[in-house]
C-alpha atoms as a PDB file:
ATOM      1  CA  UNK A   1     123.136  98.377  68.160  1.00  0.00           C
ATOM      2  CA  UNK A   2     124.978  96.326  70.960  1.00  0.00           C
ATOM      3  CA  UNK A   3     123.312  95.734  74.589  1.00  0.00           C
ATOM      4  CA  UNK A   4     125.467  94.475  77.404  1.00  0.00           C
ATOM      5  CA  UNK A   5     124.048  92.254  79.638  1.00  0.00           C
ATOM      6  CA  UNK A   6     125.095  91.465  83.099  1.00  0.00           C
ATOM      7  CA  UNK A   7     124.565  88.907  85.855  1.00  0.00           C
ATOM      8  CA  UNK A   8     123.324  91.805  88.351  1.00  0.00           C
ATOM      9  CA  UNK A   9     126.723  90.796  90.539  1.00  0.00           C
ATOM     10  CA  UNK A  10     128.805  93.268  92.540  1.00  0.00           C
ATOM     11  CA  UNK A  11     132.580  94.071  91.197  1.00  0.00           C
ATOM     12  CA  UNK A  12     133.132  93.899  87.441  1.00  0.00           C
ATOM     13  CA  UNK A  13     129.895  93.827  86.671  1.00  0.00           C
ATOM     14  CA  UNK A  14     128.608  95.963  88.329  1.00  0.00           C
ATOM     15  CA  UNK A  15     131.621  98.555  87.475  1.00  0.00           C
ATOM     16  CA  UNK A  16     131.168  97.628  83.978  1.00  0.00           C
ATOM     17  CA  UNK A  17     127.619  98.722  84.020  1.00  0.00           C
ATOM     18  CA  UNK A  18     128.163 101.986  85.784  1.00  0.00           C
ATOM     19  CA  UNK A  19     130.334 103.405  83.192  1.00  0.00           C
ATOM     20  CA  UNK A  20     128.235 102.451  80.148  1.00  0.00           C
ATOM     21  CA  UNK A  21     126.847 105.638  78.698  1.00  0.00           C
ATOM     22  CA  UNK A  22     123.505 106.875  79.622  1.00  0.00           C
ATOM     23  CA  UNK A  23     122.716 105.896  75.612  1.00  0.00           C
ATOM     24  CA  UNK A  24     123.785 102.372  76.051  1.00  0.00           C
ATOM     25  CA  UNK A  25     121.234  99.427  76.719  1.00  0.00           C
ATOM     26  CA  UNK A  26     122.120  97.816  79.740  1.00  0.00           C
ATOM     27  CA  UNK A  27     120.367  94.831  81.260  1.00  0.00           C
ATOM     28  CA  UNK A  28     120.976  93.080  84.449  1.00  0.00           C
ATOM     29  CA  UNK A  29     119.673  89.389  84.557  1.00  0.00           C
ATOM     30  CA  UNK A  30     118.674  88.839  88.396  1.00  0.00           C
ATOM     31  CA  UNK A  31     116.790  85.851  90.170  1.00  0.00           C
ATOM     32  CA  UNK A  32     113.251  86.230  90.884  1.00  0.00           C
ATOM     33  CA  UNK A  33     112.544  88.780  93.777  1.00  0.00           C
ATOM     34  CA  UNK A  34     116.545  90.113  93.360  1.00  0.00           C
ATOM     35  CA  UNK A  35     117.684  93.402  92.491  1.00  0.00           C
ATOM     36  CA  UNK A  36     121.132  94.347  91.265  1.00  0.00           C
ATOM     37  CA  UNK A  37     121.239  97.553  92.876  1.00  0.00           C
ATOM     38  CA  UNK A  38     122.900  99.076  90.003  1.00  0.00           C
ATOM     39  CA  UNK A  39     122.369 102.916  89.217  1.00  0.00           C
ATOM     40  CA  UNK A  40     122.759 102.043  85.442  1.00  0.00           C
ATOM     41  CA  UNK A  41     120.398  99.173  83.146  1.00  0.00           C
ATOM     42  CA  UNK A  42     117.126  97.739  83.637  1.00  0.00           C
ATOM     43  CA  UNK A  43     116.588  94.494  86.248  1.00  0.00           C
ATOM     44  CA  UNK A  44     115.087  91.443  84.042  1.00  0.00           C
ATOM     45  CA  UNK A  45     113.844  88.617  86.583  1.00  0.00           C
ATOM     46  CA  UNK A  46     114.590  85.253  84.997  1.00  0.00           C
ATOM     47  CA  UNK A  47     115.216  81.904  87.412  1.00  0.00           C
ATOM     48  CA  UNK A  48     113.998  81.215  90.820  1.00  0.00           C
ATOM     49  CA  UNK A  49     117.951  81.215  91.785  1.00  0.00           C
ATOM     50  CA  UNK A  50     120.770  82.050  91.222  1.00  0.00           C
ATOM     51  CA  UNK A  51     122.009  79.670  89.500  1.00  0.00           C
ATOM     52  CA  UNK A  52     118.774  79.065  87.356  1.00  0.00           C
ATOM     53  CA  UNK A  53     119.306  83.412  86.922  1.00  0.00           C
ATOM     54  CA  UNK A  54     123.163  82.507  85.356  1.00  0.00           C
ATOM     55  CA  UNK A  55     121.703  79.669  83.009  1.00  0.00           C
ATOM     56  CA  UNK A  56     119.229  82.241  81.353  1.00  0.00           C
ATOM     57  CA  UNK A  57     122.184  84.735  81.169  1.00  0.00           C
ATOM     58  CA  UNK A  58     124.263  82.150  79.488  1.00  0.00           C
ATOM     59  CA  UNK A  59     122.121  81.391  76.712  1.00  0.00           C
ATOM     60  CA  UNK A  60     120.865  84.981  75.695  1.00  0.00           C
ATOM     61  CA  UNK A  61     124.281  86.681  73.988  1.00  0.00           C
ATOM     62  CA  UNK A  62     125.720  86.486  70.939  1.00  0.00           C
ATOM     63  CA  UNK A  63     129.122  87.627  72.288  1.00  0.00           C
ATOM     64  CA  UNK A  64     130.225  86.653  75.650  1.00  0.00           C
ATOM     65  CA  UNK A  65     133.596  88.407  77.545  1.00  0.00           C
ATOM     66  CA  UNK A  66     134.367  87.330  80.555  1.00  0.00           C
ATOM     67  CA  UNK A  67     136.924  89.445  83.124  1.00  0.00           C
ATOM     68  CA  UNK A  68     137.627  87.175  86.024  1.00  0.00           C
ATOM     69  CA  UNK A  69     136.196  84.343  87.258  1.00  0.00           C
ATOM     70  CA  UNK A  70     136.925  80.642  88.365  1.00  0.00           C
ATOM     71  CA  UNK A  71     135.308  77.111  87.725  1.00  0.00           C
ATOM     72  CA  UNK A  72     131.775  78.830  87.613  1.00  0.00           C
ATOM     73  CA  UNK A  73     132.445  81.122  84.966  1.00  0.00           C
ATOM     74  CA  UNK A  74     134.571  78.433  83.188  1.00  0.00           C
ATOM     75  CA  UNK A  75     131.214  76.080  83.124  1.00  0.00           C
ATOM     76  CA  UNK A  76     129.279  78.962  82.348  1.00  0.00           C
ATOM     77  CA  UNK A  77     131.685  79.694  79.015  1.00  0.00           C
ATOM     78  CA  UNK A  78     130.780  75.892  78.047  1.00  0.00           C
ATOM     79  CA  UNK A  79     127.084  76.384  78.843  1.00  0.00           C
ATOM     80  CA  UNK A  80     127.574  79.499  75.629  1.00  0.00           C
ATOM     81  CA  UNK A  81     129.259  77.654  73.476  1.00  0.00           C
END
């Protein structure tokens, strides 16, 4: 069974996550202290920052898809690899 994981960001993200089924395992990977304010998924605190928050993120899937996105997301599609 398949769990999507997010960054805990507004827009896509947070878009994606609200139209998951009420079945599906949703986690949002936030900074310490942050929330994602998300109706759907379960907060996971991981990184002081962040940016330390989007390193943990990029080294816990298996599958990664990204929707939009610059230079950050880019580096961050390295960082998977």
């Amino acid at each position: 069974r398949a769990a999507f994981i997010t960054n805990g960001m507004a827009g896509v993200q947070e878009t994606f996550a609200k139209h998951c089924s009420h079945t599906s395992k949703v986690f949002n990977i936030v900074p310490r202290g942050g929330r994602s304010g998300y109706a759907m998924g379960k907060d996971l605190e991981a990184g002081d920052n962040s940016g330390k928050s989007a390193d943990v993120f990029a080294q816990v899937g298996d599958i990664y898809i990204a929707m939009e996105g610059g230079q950050d997301v880019a580096q961050k599609a390295r960082d998977a690899c």
